[in-house]
C-alpha atoms as a PDB file:
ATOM      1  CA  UNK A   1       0.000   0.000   0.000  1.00  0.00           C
ATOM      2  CA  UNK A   2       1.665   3.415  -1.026  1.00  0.00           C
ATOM      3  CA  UNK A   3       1.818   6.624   1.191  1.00  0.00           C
ATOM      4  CA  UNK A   4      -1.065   7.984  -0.734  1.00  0.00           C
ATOM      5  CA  UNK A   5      -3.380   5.092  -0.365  1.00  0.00           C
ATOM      6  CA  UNK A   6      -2.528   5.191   3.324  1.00  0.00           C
ATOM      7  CA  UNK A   7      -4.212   8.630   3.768  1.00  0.00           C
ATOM      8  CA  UNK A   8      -7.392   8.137   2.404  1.00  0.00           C
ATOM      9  CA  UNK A   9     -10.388   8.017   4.341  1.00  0.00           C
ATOM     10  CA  UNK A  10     -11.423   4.423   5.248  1.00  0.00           C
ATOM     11  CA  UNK A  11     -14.790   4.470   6.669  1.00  0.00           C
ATOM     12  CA  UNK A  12     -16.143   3.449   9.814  1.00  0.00           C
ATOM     13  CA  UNK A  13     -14.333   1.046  12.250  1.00  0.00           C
ATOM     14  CA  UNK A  14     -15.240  -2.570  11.936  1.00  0.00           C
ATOM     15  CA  UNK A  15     -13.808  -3.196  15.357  1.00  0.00           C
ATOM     16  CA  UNK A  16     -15.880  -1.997  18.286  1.00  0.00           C
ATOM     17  CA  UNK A  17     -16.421  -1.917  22.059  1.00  0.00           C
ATOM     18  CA  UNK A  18     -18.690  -4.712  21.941  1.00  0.00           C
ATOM     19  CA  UNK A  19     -16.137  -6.865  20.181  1.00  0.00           C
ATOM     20  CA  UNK A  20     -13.431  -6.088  22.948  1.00  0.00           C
ATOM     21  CA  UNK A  21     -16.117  -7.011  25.681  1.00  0.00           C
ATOM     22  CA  UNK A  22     -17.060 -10.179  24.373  1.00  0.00           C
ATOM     23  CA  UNK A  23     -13.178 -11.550  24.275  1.00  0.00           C
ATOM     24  CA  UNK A  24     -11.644  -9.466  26.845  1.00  0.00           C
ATOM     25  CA  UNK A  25     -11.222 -11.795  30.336  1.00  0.00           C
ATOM     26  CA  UNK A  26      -9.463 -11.294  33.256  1.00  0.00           C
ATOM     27  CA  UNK A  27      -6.152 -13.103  33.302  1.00  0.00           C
ATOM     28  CA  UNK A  28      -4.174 -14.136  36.571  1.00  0.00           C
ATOM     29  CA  UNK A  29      -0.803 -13.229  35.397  1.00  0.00           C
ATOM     30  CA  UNK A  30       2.127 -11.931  35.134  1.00  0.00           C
ATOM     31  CA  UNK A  31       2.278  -8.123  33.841  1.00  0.00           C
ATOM     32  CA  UNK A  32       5.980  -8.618  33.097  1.00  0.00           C
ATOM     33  CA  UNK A  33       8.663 -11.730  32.077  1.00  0.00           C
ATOM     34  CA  UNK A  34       9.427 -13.152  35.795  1.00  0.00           C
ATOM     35  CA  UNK A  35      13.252 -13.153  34.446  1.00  0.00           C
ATOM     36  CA  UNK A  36      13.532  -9.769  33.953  1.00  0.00           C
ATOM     37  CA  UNK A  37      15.364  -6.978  36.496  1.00  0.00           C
ATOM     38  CA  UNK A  38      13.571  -4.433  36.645  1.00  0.00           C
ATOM     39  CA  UNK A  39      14.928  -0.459  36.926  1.00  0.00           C
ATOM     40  CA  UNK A  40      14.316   1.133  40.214  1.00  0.00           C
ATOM     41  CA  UNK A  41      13.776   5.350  40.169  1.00  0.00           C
ATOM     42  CA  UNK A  42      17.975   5.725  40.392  1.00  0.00           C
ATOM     43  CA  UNK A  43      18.181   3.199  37.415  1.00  0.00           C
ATOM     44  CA  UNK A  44      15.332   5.130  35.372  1.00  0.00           C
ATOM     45  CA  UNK A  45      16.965   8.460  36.137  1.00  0.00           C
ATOM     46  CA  UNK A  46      20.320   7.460  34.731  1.00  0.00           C
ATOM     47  CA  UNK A  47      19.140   6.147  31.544  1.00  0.00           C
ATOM     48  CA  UNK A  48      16.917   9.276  31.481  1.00  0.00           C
ATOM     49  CA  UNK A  49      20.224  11.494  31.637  1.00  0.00           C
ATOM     50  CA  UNK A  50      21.697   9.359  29.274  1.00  0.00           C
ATOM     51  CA  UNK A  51      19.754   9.065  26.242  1.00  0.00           C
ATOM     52  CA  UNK A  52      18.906  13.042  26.416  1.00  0.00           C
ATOM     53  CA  UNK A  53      22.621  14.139  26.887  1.00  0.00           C
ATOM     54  CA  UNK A  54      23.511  17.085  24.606  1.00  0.00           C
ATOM     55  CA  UNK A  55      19.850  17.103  23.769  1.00  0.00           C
ATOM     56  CA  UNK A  56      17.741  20.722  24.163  1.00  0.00           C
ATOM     57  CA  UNK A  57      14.604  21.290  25.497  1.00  0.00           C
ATOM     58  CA  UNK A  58      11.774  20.350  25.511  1.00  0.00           C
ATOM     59  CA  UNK A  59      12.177  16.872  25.161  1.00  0.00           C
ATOM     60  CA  UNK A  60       9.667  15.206  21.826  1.00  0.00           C
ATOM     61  CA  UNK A  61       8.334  11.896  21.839  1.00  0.00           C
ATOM     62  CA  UNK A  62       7.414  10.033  18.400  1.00  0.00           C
ATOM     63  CA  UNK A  63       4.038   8.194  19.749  1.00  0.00           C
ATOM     64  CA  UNK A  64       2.999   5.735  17.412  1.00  0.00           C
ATOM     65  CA  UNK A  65       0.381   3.259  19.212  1.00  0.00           C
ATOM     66  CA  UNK A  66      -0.200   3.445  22.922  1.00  0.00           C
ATOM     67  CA  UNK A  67       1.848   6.206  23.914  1.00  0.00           C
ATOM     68  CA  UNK A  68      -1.077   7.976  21.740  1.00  0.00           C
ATOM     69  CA  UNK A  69      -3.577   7.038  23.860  1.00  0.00           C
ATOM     70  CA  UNK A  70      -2.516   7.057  26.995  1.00  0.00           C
ATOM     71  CA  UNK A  71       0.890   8.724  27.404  1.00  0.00           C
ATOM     72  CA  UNK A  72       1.010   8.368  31.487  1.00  0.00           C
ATOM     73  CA  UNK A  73       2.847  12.032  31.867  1.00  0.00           C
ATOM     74  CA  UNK A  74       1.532  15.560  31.379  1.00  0.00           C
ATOM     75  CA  UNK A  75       1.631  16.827  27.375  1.00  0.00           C
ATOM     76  CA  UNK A  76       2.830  20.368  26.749  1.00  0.00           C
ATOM     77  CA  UNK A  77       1.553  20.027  22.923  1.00  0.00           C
ATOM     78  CA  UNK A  78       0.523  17.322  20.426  1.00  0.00           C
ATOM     79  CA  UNK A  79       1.036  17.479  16.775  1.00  0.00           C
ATOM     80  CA  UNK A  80       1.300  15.362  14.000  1.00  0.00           C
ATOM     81  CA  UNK A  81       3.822  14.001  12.710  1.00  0.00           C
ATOM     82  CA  UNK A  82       5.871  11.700  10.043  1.00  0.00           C
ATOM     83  CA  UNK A  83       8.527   9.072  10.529  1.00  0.00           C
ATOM     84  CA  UNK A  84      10.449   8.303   7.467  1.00  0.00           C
ATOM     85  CA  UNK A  85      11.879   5.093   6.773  1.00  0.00           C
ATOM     86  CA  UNK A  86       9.889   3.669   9.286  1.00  0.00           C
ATOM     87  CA  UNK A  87       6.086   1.644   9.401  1.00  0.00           C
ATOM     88  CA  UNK A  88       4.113   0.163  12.140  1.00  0.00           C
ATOM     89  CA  UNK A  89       4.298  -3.862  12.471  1.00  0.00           C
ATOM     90  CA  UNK A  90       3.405  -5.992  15.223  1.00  0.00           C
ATOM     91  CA  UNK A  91       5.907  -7.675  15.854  1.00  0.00           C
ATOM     92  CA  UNK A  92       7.232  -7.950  19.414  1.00  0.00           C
ATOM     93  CA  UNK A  93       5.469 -11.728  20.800  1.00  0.00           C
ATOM     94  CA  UNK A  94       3.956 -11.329  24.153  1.00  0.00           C
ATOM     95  CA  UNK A  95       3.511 -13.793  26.405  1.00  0.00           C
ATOM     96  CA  UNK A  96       2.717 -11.932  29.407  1.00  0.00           C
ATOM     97  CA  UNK A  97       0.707  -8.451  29.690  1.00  0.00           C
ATOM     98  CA  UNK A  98      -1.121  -8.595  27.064  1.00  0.00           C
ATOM     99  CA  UNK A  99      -0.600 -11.716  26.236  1.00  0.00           C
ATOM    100  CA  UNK A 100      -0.256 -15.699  27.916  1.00  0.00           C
ATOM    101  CA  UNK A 101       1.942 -18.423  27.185  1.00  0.00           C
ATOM    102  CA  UNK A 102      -1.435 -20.364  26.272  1.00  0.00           C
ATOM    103  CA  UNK A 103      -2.468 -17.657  24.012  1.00  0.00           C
ATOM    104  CA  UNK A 104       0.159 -15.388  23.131  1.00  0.00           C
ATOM    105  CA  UNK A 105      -0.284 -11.577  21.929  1.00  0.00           C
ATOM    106  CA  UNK A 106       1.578  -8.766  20.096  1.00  0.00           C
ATOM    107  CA  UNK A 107       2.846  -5.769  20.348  1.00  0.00           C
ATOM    108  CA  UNK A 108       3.338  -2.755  17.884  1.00  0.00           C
ATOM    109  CA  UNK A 109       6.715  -1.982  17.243  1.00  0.00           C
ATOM    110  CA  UNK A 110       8.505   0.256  14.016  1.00  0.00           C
ATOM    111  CA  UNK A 111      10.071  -1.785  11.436  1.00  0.00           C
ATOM    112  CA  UNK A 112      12.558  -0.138   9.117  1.00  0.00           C
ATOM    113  CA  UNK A 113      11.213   1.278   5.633  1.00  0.00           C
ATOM    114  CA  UNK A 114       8.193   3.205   4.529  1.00  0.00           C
ATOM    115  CA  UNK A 115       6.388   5.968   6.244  1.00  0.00           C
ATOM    116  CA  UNK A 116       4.691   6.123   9.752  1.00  0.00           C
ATOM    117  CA  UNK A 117       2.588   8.877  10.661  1.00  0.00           C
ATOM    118  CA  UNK A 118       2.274   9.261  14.195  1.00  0.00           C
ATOM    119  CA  UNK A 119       1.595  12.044  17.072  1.00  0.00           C
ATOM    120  CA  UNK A 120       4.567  13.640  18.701  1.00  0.00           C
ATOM    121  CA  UNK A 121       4.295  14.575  22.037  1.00  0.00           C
ATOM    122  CA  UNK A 122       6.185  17.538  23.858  1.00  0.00           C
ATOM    123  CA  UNK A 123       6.983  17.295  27.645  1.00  0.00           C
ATOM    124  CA  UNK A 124       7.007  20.452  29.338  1.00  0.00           C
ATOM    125  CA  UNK A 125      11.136  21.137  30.272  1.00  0.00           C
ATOM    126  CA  UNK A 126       9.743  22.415  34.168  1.00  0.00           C
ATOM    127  CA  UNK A 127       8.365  18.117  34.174  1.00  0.00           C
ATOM    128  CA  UNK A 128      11.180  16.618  32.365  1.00  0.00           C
ATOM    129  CA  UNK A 129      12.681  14.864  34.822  1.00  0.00           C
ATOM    130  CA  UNK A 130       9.547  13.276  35.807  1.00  0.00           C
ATOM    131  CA  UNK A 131       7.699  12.930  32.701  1.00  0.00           C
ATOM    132  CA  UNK A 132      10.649  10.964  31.638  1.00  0.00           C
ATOM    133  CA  UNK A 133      10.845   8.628  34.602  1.00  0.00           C
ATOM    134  CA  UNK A 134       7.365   8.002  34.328  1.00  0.00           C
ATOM    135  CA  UNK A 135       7.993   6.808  30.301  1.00  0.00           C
ATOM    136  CA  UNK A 136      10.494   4.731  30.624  1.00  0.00           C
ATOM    137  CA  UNK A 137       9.282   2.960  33.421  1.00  0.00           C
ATOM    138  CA  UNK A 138       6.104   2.139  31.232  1.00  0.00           C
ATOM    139  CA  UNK A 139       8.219   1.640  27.809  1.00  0.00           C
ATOM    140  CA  UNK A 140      11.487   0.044  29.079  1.00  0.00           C
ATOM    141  CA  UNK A 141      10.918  -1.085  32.410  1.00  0.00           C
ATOM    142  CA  UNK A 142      13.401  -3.549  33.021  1.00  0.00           C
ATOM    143  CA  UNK A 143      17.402  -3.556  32.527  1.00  0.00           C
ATOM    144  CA  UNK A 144      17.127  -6.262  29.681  1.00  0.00           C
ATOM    145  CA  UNK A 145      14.991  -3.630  27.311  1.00  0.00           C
ATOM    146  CA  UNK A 146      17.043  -0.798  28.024  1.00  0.00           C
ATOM    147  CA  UNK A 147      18.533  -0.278  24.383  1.00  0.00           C
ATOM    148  CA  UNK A 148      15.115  -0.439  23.060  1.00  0.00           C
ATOM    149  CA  UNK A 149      15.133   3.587  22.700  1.00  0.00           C
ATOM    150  CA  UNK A 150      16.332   5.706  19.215  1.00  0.00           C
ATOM    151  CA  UNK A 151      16.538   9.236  18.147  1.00  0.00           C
ATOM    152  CA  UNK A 152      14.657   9.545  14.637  1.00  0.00           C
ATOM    153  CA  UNK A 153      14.011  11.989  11.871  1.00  0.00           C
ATOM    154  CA  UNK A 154      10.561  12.804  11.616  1.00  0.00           C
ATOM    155  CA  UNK A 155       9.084  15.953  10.033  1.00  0.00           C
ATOM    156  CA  UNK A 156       5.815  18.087  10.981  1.00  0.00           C
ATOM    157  CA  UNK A 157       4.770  21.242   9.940  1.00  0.00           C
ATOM    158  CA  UNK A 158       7.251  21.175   7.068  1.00  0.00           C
ATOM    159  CA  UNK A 159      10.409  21.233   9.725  1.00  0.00           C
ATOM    160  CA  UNK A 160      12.498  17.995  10.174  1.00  0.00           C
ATOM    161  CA  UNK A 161      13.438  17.438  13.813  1.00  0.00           C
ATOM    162  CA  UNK A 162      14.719  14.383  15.564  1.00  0.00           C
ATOM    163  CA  UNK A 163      12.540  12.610  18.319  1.00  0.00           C
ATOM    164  CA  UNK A 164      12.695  10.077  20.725  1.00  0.00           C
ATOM    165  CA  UNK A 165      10.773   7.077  20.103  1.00  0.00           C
ATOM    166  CA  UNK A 166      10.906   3.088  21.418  1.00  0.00           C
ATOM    167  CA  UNK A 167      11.014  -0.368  19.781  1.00  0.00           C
ATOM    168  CA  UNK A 168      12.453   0.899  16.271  1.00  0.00           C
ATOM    169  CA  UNK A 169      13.642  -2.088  15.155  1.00  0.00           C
ATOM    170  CA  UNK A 170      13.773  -4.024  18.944  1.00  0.00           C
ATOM    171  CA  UNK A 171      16.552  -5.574  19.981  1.00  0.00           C
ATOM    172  CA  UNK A 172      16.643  -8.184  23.069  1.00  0.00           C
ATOM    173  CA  UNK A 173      12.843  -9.108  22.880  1.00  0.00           C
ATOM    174  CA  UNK A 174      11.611 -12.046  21.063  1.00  0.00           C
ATOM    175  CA  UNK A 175      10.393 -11.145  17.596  1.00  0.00           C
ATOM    176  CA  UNK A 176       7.690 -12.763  14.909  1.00  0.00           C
ATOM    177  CA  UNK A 177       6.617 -11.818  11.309  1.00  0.00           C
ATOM    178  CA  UNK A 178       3.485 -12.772  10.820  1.00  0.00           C
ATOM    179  CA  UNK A 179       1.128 -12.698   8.113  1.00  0.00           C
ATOM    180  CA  UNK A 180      -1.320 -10.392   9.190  1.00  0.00           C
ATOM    181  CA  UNK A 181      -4.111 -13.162   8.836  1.00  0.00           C
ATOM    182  CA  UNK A 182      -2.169 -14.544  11.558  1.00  0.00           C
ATOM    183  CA  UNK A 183      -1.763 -11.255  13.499  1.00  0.00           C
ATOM    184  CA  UNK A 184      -5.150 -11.048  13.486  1.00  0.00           C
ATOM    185  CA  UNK A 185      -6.125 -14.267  14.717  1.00  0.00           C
ATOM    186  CA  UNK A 186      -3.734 -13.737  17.845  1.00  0.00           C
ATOM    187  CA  UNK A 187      -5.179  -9.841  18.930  1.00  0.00           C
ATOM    188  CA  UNK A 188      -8.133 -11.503  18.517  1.00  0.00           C
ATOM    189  CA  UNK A 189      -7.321 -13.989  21.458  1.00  0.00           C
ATOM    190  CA  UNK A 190      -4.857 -12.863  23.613  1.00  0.00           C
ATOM    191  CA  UNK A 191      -5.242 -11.938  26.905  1.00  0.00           C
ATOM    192  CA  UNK A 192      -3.133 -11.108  29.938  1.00  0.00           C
ATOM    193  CA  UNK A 193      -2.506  -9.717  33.540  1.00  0.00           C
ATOM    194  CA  UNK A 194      -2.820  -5.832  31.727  1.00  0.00           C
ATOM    195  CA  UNK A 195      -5.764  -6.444  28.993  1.00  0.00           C
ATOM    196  CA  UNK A 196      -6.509  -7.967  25.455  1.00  0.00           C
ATOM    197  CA  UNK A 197      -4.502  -7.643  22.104  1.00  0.00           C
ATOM    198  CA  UNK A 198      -8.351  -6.644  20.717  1.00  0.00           C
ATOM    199  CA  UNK A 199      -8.826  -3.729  23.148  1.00  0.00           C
ATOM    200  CA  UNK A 200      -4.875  -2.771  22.641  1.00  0.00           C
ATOM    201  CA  UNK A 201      -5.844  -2.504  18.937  1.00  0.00           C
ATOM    202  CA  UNK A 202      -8.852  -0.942  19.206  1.00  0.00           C
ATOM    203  CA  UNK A 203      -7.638   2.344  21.142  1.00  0.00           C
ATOM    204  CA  UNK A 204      -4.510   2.320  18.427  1.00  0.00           C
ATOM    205  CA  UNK A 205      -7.022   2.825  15.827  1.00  0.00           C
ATOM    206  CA  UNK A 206      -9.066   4.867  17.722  1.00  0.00           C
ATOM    207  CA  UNK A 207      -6.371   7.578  18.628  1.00  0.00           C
ATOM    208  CA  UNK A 208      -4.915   7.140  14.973  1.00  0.00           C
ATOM    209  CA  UNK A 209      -8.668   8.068  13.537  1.00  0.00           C
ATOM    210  CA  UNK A 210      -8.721  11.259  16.247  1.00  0.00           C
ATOM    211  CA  UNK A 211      -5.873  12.406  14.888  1.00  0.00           C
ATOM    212  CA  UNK A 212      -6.928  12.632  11.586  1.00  0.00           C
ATOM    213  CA  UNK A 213      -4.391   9.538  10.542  1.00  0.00           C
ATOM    214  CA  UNK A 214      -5.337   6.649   8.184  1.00  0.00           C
ATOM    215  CA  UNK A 215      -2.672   3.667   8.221  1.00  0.00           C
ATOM    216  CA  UNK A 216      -4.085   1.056   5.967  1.00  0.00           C
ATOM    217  CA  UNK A 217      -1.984  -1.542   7.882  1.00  0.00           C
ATOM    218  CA  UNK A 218      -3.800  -0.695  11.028  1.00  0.00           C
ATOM    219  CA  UNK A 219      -7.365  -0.421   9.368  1.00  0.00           C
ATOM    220  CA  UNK A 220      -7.118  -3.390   7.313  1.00  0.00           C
ATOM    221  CA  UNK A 221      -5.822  -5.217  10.914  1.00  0.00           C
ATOM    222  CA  UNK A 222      -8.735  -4.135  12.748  1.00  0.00           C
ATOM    223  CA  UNK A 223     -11.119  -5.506   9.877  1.00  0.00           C
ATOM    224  CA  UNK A 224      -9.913  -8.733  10.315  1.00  0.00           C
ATOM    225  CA  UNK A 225      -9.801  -9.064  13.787  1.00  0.00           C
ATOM    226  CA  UNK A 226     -13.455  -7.928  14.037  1.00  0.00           C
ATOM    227  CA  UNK A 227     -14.276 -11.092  11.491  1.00  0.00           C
ATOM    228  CA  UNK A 228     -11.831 -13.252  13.500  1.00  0.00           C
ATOM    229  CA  UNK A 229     -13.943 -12.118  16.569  1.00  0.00           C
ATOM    230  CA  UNK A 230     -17.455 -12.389  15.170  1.00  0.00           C
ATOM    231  CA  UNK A 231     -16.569 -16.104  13.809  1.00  0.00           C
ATOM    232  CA  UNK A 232     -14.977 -17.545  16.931  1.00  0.00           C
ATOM    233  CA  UNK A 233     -18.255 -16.109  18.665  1.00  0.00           C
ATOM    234  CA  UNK A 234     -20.850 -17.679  16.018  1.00  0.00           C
ATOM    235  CA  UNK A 235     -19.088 -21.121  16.433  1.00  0.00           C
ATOM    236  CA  UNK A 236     -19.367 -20.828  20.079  1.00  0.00           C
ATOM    237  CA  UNK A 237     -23.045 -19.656  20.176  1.00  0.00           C
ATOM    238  CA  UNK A 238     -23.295 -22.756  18.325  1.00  0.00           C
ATOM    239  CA  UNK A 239     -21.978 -25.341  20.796  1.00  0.00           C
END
């Protein structure tokens, strides 16, 4: 699908509230891999200071899924914006959060090549500090996914800047390319200690249709995992 197809209008959502209720459980879980070590304040602070040395103020963040929707730290200013070079795949497996070893999920990440248009947030430079604590302890919350951050081009409002993002092209987490048949099938599934891959999905493409933004990857996704939901729900009304 080209850049141009991408921004057309797409009509209405196929996926809906009612979908998420109907496969959304509660799952007894962990929200995190047991194995991991996770980053204490110090820890959080010192990566902070790291990856936004010789940086200026205010910090940007490239949001291109849940950071959308719920960002967990105050927002100076929103405003979209385009990541070249880069496109939005799920692709990180989960087996915990949003996921289960039984019924494993997945998580959006940004895969090198095309175009990604996303929202970029602003932190206000008087929360900084805090604002980024708060970030990375959602985004890279334990030692072992600490290199999962990069500085990347994007552009809005006809000015290139560079931006701080997570998961462009992961490293240390386990990875899966998946037709997105497939993809679909498992959002439509999952569950975990922190929610469903269907709910996770839904507020993606709800956030991306509030901002005015129309991936085709993402609508065409949500489409099939509003089939995959209404099928698995026939056959069991059936039983």
């Amino acid at each position: 699908m080209s850049d141009k197809d991408a921004l057309k209008p797409q009509g209405p959502l196929r996926l809906t509230e009612d979908h998420v209720r109907r496969v959304t459980r509660l799952v007894d879980g962990p929200r995190h891999n047991p194995d991991w070590r996770l980053m204490d304040d110090d820890d959080l602070d010192r990566l902070a200071q790291r990856l936004t040395a010789g940086r200026p103020a205010p910090v940007e963040i490239f949001a291109y899924g849940s950071l959308i929707w719920n960002p967990g730290f105050p927002v100076a200013a929103r405003r979209r914006a385009t990541a070249r070079n880069w496109h939005r795949q799920f692709s990180i497996d989960l087996e915990h959060f949003r996921g289960s070893p039984e019924q494993p999920g997945l998580m959006l990440a940004l895969a090198s090549g095309g175009s990604c248009e996303g929202v970029l947030l602003e932190i206000a430079p008087a929360t900084t500090a805090e604002a980024l604590r708060a970030v990375l302890r959602r985004e890279l919350v334990a030692h072992e996914l600490a290199a999962n951050f990069r500085w990347i081009e994007v552009e809005t409002g006809g000015m290139e800047r560079e931006a701080l993002t997570f998961y462009a092209d992961p490293v240390d987490v386990t990875l899966t390319d998946l037709p997105i048949e497939e993809q679909a099938r498992r959002l439509a599934h999952a569950n975990g200690a922190a929610g469903s891959g269907s709910e996770y999905l839904l507020r993606t493409a709800q956030s991306l249709e509030e901002a005015g933004i129309h991936d085709g990857y993402i609508w065409e996704l949500q489409a099939l995992v509003a089939e995959e939901i209404d099928r698995w729900s026939g056959m069991e009304g059936k039983n």
